[in-house]
Each structure stands twice: as structure tokens, then as C-alpha cells.
Protein backbone atom coordinates (compact mmCIF):
# COMPACT_ATOMS: atom_id res chain seq x y z
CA UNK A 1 -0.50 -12.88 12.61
CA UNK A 2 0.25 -9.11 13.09
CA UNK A 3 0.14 -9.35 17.07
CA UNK A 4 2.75 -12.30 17.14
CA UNK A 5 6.01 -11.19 18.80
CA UNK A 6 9.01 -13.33 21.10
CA UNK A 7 8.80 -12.32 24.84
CA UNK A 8 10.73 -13.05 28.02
CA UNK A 9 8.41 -14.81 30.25
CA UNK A 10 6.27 -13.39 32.56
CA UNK A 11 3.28 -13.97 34.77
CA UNK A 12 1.16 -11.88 32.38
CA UNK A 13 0.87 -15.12 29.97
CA UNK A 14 1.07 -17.71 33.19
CA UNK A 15 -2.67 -18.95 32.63
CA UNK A 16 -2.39 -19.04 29.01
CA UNK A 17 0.81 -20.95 29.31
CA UNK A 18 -0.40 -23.59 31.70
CA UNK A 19 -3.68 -24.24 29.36
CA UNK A 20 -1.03 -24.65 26.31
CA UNK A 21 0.94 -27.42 29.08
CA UNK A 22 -2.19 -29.02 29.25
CA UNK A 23 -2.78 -29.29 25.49
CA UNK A 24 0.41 -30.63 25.32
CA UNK A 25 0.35 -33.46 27.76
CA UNK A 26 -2.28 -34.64 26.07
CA UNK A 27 -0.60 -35.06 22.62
CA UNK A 28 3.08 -35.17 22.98
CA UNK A 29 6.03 -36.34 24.86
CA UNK A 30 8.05 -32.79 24.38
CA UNK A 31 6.67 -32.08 28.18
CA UNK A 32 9.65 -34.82 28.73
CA UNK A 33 12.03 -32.83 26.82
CA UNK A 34 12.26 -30.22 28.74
CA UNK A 35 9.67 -27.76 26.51
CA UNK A 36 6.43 -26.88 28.36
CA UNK A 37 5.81 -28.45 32.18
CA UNK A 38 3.97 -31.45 33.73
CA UNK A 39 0.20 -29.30 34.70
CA UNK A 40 -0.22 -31.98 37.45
CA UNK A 41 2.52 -30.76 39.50
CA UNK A 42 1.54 -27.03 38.97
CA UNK A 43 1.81 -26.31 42.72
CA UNK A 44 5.64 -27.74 42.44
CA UNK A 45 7.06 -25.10 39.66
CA UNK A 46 4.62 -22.68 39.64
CA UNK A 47 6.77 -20.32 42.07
CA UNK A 48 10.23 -21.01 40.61
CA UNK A 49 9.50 -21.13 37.01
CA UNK A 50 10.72 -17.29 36.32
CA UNK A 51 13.77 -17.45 38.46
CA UNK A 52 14.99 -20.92 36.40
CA UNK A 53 14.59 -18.98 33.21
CA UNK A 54 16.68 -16.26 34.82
CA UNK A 55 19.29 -18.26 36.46
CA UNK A 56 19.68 -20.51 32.98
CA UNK A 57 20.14 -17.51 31.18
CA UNK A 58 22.96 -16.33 33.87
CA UNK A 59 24.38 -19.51 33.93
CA UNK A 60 23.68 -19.66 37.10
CA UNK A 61 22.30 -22.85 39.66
CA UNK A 62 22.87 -25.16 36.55
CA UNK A 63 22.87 -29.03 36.88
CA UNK A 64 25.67 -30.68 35.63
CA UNK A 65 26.26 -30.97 31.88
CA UNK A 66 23.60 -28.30 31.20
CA UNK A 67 24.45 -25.06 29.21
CA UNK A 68 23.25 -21.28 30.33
CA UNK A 69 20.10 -20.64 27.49
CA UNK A 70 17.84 -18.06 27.46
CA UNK A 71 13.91 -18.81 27.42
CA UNK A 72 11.53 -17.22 25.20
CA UNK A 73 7.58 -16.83 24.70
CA UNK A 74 5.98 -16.40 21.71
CA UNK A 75 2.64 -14.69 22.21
CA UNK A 76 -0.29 -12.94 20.16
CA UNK A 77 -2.82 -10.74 21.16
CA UNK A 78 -2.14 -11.58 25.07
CA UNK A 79 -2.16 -15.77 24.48
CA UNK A 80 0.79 -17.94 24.90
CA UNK A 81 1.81 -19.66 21.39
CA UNK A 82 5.33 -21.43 22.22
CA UNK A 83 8.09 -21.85 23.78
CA UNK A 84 11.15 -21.45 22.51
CA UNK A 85 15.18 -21.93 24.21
CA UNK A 86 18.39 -20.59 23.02
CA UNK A 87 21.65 -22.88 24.18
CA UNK A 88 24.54 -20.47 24.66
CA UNK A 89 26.91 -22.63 23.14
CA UNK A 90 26.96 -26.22 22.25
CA UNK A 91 28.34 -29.30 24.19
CA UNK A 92 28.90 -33.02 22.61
CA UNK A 93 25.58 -33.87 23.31
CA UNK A 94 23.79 -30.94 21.53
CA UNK A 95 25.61 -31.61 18.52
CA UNK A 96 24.54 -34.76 18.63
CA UNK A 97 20.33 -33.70 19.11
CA UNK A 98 19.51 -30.13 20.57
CA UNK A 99 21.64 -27.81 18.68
CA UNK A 100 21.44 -24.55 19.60
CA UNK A 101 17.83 -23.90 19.00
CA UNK A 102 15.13 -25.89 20.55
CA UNK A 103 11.15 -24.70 20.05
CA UNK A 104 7.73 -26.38 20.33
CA UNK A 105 4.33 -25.05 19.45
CA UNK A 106 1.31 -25.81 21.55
CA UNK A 107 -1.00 -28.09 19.47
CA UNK A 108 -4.15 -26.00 18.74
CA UNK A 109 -1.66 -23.47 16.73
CA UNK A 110 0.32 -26.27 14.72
CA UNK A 111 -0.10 -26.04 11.08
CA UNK A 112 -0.53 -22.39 10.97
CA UNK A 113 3.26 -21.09 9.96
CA UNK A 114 3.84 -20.43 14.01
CA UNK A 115 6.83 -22.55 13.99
CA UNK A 116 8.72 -20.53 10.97
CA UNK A 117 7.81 -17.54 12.67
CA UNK A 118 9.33 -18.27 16.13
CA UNK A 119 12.38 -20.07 14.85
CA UNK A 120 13.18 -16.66 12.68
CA UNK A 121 12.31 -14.81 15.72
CA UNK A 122 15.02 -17.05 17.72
CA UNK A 123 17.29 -16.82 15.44
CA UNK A 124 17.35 -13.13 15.66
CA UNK A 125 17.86 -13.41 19.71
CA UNK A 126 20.44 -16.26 19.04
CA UNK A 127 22.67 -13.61 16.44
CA UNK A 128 21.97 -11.05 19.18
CA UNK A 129 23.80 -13.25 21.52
CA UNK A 130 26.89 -13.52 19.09
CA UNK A 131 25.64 -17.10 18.04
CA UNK A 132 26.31 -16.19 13.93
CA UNK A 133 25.14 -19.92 12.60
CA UNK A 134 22.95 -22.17 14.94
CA UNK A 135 22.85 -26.18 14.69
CA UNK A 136 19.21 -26.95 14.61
CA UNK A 137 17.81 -30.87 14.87
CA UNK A 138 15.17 -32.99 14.33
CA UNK A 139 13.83 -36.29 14.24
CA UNK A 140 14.02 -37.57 10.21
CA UNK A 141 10.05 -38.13 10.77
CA UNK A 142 9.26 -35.24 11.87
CA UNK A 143 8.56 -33.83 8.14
CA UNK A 144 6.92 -30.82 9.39
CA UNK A 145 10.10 -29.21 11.64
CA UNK A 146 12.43 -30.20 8.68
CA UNK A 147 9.99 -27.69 6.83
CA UNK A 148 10.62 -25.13 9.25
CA UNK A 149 14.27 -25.26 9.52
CA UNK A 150 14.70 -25.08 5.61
CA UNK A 151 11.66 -22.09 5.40
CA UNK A 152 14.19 -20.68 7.65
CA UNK A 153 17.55 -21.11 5.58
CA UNK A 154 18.71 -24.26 6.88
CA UNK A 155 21.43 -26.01 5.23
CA UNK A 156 21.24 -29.69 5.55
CA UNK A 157 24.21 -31.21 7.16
CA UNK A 158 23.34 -35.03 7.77
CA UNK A 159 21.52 -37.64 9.36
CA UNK A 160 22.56 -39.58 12.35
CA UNK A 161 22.00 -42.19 14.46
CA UNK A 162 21.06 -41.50 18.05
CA UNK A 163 19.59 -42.93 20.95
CA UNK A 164 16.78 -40.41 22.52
CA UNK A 165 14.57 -41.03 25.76
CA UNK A 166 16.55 -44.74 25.90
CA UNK A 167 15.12 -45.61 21.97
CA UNK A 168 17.45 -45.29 18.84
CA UNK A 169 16.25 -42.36 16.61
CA UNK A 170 17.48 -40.94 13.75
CA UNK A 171 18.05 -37.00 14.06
CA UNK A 172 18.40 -34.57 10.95
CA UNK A 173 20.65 -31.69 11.43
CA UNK A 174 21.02 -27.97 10.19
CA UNK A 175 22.54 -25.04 9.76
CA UNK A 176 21.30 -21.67 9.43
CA UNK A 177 23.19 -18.17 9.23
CA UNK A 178 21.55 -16.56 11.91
CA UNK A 179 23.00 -13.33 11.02
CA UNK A 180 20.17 -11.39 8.62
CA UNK A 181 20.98 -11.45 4.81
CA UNK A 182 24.23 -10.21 4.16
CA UNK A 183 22.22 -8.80 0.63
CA UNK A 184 21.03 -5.10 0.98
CA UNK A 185 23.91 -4.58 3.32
CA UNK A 186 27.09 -2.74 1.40
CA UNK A 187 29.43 -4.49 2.90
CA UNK A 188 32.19 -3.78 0.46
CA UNK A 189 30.70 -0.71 -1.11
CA UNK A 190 29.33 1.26 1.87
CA UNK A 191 32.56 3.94 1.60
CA UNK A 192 31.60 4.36 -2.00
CA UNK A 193 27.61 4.96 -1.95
CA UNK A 194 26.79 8.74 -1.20
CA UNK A 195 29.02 9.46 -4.47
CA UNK A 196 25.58 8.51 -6.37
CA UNK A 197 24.23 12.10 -7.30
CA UNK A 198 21.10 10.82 -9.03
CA UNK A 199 18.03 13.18 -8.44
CA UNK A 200 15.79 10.62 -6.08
CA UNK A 201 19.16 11.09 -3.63
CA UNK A 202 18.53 14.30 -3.25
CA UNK A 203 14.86 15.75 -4.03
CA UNK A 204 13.35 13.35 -1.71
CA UNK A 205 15.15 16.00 1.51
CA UNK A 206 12.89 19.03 1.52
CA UNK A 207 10.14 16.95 1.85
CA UNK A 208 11.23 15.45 4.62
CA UNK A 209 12.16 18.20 6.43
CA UNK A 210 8.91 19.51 5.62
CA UNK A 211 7.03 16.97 7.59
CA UNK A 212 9.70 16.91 10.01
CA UNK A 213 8.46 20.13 10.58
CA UNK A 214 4.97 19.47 10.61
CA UNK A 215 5.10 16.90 13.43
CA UNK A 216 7.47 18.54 15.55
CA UNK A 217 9.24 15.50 17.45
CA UNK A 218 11.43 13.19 17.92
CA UNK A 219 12.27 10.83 14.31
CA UNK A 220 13.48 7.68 13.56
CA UNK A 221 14.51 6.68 10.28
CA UNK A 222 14.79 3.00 9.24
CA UNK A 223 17.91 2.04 7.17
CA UNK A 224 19.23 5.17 8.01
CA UNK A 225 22.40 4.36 5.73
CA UNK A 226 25.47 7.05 5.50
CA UNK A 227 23.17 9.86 6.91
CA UNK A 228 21.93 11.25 4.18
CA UNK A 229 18.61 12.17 5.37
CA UNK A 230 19.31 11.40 9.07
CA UNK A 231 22.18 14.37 8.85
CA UNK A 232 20.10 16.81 6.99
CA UNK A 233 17.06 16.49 9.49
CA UNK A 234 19.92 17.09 12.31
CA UNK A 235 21.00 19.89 10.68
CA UNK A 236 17.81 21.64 10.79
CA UNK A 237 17.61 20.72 14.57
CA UNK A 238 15.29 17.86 14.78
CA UNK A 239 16.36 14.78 16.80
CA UNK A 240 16.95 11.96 15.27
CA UNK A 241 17.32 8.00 15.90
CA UNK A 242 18.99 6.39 12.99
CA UNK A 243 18.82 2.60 12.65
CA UNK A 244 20.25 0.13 10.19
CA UNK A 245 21.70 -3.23 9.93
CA UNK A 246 24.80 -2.44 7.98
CA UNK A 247 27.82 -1.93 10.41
CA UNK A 248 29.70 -0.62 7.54
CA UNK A 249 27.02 1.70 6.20
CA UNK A 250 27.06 3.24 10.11
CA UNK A 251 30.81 3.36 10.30
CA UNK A 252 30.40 6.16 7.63
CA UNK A 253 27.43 7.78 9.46
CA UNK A 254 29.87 8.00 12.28
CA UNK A 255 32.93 9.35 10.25
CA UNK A 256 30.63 12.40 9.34
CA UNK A 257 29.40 13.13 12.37
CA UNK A 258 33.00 13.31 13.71
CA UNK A 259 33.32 16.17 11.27
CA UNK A 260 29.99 17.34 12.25
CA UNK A 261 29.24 20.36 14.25
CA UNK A 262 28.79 19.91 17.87
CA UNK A 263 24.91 21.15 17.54
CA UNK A 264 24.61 18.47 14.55
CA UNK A 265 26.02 15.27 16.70
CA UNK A 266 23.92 16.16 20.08
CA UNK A 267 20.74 15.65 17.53
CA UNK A 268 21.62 12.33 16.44
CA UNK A 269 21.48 8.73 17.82
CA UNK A 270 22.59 5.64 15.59
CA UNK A 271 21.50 2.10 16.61
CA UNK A 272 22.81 -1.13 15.03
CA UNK A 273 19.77 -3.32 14.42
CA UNK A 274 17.20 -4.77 11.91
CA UNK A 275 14.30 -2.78 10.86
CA UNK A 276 12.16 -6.10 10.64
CA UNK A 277 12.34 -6.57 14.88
CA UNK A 278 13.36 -4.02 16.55
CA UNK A 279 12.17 -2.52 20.29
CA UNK A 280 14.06 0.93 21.14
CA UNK A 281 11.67 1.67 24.57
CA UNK A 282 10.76 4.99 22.99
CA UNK A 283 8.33 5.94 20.45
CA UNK A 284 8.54 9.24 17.97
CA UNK A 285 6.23 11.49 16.32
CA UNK A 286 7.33 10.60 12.50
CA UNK A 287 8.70 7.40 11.50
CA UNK A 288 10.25 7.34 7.52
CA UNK A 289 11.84 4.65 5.04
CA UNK A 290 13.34 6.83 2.85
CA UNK A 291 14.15 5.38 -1.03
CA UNK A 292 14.27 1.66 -1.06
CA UNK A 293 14.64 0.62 2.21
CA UNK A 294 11.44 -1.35 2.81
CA UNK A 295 11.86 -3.05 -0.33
CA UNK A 296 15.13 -4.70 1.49
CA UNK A 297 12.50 -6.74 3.45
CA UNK A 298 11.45 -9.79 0.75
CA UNK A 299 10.44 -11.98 3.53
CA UNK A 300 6.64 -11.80 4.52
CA UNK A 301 7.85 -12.12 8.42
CA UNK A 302 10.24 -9.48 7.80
CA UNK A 303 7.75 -7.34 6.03
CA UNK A 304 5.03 -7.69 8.79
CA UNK A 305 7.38 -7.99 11.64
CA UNK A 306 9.07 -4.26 10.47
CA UNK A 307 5.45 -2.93 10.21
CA UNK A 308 4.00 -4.12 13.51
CA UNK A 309 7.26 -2.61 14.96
CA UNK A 310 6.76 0.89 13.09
CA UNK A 311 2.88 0.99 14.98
CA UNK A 312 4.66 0.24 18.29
CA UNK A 313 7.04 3.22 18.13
CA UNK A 314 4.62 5.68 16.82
CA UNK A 315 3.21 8.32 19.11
CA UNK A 316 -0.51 9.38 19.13
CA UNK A 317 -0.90 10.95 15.83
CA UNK A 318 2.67 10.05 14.53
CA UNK A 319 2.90 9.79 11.15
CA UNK A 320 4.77 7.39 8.96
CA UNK A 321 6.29 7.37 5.37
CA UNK A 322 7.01 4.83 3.23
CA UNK A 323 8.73 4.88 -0.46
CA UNK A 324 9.39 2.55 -2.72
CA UNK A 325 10.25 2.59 -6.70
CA UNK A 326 6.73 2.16 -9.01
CA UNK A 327 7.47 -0.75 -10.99
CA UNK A 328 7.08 0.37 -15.02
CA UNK A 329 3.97 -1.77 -16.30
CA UNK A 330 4.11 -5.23 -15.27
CA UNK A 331 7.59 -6.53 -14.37
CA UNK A 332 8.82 -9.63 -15.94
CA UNK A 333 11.31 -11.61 -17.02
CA UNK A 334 11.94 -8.81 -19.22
CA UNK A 335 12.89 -6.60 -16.38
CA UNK A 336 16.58 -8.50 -16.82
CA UNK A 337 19.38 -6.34 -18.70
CA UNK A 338 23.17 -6.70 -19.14
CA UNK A 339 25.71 -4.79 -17.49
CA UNK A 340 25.41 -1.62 -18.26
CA UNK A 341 27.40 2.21 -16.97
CA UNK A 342 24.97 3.99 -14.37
CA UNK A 343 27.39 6.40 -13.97
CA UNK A 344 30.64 7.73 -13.78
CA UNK A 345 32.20 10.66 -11.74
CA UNK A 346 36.43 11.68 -10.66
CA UNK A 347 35.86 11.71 -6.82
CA UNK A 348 37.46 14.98 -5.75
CA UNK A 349 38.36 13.41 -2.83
CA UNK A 350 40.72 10.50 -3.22
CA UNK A 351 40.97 11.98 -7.02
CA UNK A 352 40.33 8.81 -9.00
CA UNK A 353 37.85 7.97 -11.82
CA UNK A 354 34.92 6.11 -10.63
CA UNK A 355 32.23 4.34 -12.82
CA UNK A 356 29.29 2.59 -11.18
CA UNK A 357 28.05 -0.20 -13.54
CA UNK A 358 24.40 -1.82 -12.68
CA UNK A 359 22.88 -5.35 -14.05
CA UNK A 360 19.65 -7.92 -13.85
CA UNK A 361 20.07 -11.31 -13.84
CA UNK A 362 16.88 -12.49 -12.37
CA UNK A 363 13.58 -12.05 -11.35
CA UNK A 364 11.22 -13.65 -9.27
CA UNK A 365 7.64 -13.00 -10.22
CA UNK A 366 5.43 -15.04 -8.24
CA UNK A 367 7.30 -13.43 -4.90
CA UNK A 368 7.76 -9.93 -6.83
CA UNK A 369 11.21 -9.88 -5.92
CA UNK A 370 14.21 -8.84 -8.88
CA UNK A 371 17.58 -9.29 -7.67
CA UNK A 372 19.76 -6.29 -9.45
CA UNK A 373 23.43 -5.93 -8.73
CA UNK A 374 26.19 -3.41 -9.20
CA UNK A 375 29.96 -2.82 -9.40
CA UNK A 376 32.19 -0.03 -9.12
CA UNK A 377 35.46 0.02 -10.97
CA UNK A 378 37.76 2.49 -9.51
CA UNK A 379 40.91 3.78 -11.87
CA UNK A 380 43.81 4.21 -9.15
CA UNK A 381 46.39 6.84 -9.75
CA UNK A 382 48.99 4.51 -11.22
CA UNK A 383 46.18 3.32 -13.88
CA UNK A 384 45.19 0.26 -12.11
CA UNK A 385 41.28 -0.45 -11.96
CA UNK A 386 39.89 -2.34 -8.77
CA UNK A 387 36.31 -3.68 -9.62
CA UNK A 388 33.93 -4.56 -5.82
CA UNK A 389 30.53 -5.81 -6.54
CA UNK A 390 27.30 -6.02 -4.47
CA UNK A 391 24.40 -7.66 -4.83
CA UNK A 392 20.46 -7.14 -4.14
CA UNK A 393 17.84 -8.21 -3.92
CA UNK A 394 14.49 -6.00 -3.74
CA UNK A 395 10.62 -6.72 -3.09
CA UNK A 396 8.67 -4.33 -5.51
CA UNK A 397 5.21 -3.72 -4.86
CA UNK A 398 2.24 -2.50 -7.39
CA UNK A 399 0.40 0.21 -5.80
CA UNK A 400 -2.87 -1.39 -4.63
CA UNK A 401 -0.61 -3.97 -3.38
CA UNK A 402 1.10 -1.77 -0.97
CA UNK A 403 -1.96 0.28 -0.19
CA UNK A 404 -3.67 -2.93 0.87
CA UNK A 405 -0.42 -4.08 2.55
CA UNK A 406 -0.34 -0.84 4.77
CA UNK A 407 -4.15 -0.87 5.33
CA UNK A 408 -3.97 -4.49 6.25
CA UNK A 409 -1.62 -3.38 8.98
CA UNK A 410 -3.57 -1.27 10.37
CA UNK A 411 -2.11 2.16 9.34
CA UNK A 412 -4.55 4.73 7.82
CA UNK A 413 -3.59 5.99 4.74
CA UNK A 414 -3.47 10.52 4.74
CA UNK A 415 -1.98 11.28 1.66
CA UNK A 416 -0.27 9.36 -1.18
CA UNK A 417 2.50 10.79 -4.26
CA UNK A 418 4.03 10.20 -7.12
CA UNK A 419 6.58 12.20 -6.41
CA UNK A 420 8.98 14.13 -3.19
CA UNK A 421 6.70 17.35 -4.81
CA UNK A 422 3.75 15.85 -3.69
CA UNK A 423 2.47 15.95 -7.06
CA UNK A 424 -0.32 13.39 -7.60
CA UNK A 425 0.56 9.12 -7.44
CA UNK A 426 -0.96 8.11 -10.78
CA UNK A 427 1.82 7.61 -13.42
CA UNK A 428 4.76 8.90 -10.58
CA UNK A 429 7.85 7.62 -10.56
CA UNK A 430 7.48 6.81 -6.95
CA UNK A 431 4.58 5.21 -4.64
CA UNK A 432 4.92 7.65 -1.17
CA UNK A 433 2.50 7.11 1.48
CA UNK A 434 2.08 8.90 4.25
CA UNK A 435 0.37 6.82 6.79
CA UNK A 436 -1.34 7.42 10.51
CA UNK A 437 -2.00 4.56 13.25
């Protein structure tokens, strides 16, 4: 599934989409539901089916009782997949059966994960739309959507009694937080995190620069963070696109460029957004992930979704980079240790004592994903000592799991490290690839 993406509709997938109607008659009554349209009467919608999406989505030319919602397409490789609709907000009814998420499949594709896919997709579009948790139903029987909602995050809310299509039905309802994982995100700590002076924070620059050099274009870095690579490329006058999902990690971005130089800010454009689906209608030469910021992606949608996005943006020979930590041996349940002192520093700046304490509570092995957190207690001038704690959580990859991962994708592998020296991969610290289209 590395062609699947969410679409508006358009006349590009018309034939594939009246095929999948067809499909549909034949097996299901979701044609009455509103999902998909009657093929007989082709001739009758075949003209205004476009400008009903549009005017639904601009609440616009609505019946009565009927929300705006925005209409979606998922599609791979050029075929029509599903359909998907987003209500704008709820009404009685919709809490009742609806919610704010409605999707269906077209038959020949059920059964193949399509459904978890779209719904994540839609609940990306529904968050973009300022809808933070959607209400998503389903009939108790249908085991299989249930599946999908709860793949998905969905928190079980209850089971009711309705009546649907003039017949009594009992309809499941979730929730699901379709804001993206508030993990990975620093949303307490974000003011505190470029005091970390260990030596992966800093070596890792002059190698970017150096093929920042080399490719000689625009760059976009994913998780861009505080700046800390983002500024430095600036700085040596290469523009740059920095994108990340943490609106407090930006907000310090932005305080530095404020104290930037003129030449430095002009370089630089930030974009709030999520690294695992993202479109930015550009592409650039050299794409890069500095330190751990694909392992922030533990979901296999969000892994291949932030890949196939990475392939659209790249130019012609563009080049992209990829880091993430070598695990030591064979990670187990081991890995977990006690709270222990990273590191402590005074902060010249606000002059109090900070110590950044780290911990590992759990692992997951059979998803390769450990879940580390950390604290910083920070002594106060009067003696006082305020404690804020994050938490992670981080896939790790073995490196011919990665290699095949990126190869899989369809990137070609040019050169591979161990460390920002380039000094060979066996027994590095790190696992850098450097990867063409």
C-alpha cells in the first residue's frame, strides 16, 4: 500500500469510482446511506456530483437538517478505493448514528487494512478542520468497523438503541483524539530542550551543511524542532522549510528567529504539520530527519505514509537522510532502567540549576517500540525545585530492518554511516542513510 493517499474528488478517478458503485450495489445497502451512488441513474448525478461535494463542504445548497462535510477519495496507483465524509459538526441525529466520520470501502478491497488506513487518513483532515475528538459509529454486528475504529484509538463509549432505514438497530459508538499523539511532542518541556549539550546535538551539523552544500537547493527538514539544524543551514544561506507537529517546539523556532539576523529569517519557512501526511506543493533538492525524528513514527501508516510523502517532495536527484539511534545488541526487556541524572547544567540565562533525569519503564518487542521518559527539575532562585516530565515513545530499528524498510519504499540507498564523520556503519553508534528516489 505505498501509493494509497486521501484525495478531493475529481474526474480523474470518475470511471474507477462508478465500477466501485457498481460493486457496491451488488453487495450492500450503504448506496442508501448516502456513501457511493445508484450506477443506474448515472446520467442523473454524473454532472453535479463535484459541485455537491463542493457546496457540502461550503455549507452551501444544503437540505434541511444536513450539516456542511467535506468528501474525500481514497485512491492507489490511479484506482478509486473509498469514500470517505467528514461532518463539520454534529447534530442530535449524528450523535445518535453518523458521528462525525462516516467511510465505506468498495468490496473487492475489504479485508485488506483499507479501512484503518482511510479512517487515520480522515482523521487527520477532520483535526485539520479543528474537529480535536470525532464520534465514530457502527452497527454492534458489524465486528469488522468496530476493529477499525479501535486500530484507530477509539475509546468505546456505549451501545444504543436506534432505529435505522425504519428497522431498530443497535449502534456502537467511539471516540478518538483526532489530534496526532500528544507523545514526541514537548509540550511542557519544549522551552527547556536545546539546553541538552550532548555530542549527537551538535556533531551531526557539519555534515549537514556539507550535503547541503553538495545539492545546492532548496531543504526541508522534518521535525525541525527549536532550529537547531534548520537555523544553522540558514545561517550558511541555504533555504530552508522547517516542519513539525509541536506548536510549542515552533514557538521557540520563532523566538530565535526574532533575534535572528534579517539575512537568517528571509532563509527560513516553518510549517505546522505532521511529517507522516504532509503535501507542501513544492519539492526540494535534500530532504533530512535529523536525530530521532523518524523514530517518533511507531505506527506502520505513519511510517509509510511519512516515506511516500518524502518521494513526493524530492526533486530529480534529491537526496534524503535518515538517522536513527543503533540499538546495542538485541533490545529487551532489559533495555528498562530506573531514573537516573542525564545531566545537569546552571542555565546562564534564567540562572537556575537544571538537572535532566531520564528513565525506562517499558518496552515493546514484538512492535520494537521502548517508551523512555524524562524530567527536568529546575532549582528556582528562592530554593524551590519545579519537576515537568515528558514522555516517549520511540520505534528503533536494526539495521537490515531499516535498509529493507527504505529499499522497500522505493529509495535507493548511496551511502550509509555509523557516524556524522562518515566513518563506516558497522559497530556505529548511529544508522545514517543517505538515500536517492
Amino acid at each position: 500500500m505505498k501509493n494509497v493517499k486521501l484525495v478531493i474528488p475529481s474526474e480523474e478517478y470518475l470511471q474507477s469510482y462508478l465500477e466501485a458503485c457498481h460493486e457496491l450495489k451488488e453487495q450492500s445497502s450503504l448506496v442508501e446511506r448516502g456513501f457511493f451512488r445508484d450506477p443506474d441513474t448515472y446520467d442523473e448525478w454524473k454532472d453535479t456530483i463535484f459541485a455537491r461535494f463542493e457546496d457540502n463542504r461550503l455549507d452551501k445548497n444544503l437540505p434541511d437538517g444536513h450539516v456542511p462535510a467535506s468528501t474525500f477519495w481514497l485512491v492507489e496507483n490511479g484506482e478509486f478505493v473509498g469514500e470517505g465524509s467528514i461532518r463539520h459538526r454534529l447534530t442530535p441525529a449524528l450523535e445518535k448514528f453518523g458521528g462525525h466520520i462516516g467511510y465505506a470501502i468498495r468490496p473487492r478491497k475489504w479485508n485488506q487494512g483499507y479501512g484503518t488506513i482511510q479512517l487515520k487518513f480522515l482523521l487527520s483532515e477532520a483535526f485539520k478542520l479543528g474537529i480535536d475528538k470525532a464520534l465514530v459509529t457502527c452497527d454492534e454486528s458489524n465486528i469488522g468497523s468496530a476493529c477499525v475504529m479501535e486500530k484507530n484509538g477509539g475509546v468505546y463509549q456505549d451501545t444504543i438503541d436506534n432505529i435505522i432505514d425504519g428497522k431498530p438497530r443497535r449502534t456502537k459508538r467511539y471516540w478518538i483524539d483526532s489530534s496526532p499523539a500528544q507523545k514526541n511532542r514537548y509540550i511542557r518541556t519544549a522551552h527547556l530542550y536545546d539546553l541538552d549539550q550532548r555530542d549527537n546535538l551538535s556533531a551531526d551539523i557539519p555534515f549537514y551543511l556539507d550535503y547541503a552544500t553538495k545539492q545546492d537547493g532548496e531543504i526541508l527538514e522534518l521535525a525541525c524542532g527549536t532550529g537547531r539544524v534548520s537555523l544553522e543551514l540558514a545561517k550558511a544561506e541555504h533555504k530552508v522549510t522547517g516542519l513539525d507537529i509541536s506548536e510549542p517546539m515552533l514557538e521557540v523556532f520563532r523566538e530565535k528567529l526574532q533575534n535572528a539576523a534579517h539575512a537568517v529569517r528571509e532563509q527560513i519557512s516553518l510549517v505546522h504539520g505532521n511529517m507522516a501526511d504532509f503535501a507542501l506543493n513544492r519539492k526540494y533538492s535534500l530532504i533530512i530527519t535529523p536525530f530521532r525524528a523518524f523514530q517518533a513514527l511507531t505506527e506502520d501508516i505513519d511510517i509509510i505514509g511519512c516515506l511516500r510523502c518524502v518521494r513526493e517532495h524530492l526533486t530529480d536527484g534529491g537526496m534524503f537522510i535518515i538517522n536513527v539511534f543503533r540499538p546495542y545488541k538485541q533490545l529487551d526487556q532489559s533495555w528498562c532502567y530506573p531514573e537516573t541524572i542525564q545531566w545537569e547544567q546552571d542555565d546562564e540565562k534564567s540562572g537556575y540549576h537544571i538537572v535532566k533525569k531520564h528513565w525506562g519503564d517499558r518496552i515493546d518487542t514484538d512492535k520494537q517500540i521502548s517508551y523512555p521518559h524524562f524530567a527536568y527539575e529546575v532549582t528556582n532562585s528562592d530554593g524551590s525545585i519545579e519537576r515537568t516530565e515528558e514522555d516517549l515513545s520511540l520505534r528503533y530499528y536494526y539495521y537490515e530492518q531499516l535498509k529493507d524498510l527504505l529499499i522497500r519504499n522505493d529509495f535507493r540507498i548511496k551511502d550509509e554511516f555509523g557516524w556524522y564523520d562518515k566513518s563506516p556503519i558497522e559497530n556505529g553508534r548511529e544508522l545514517i542513510f543517505v538515500c536517492g528516489r
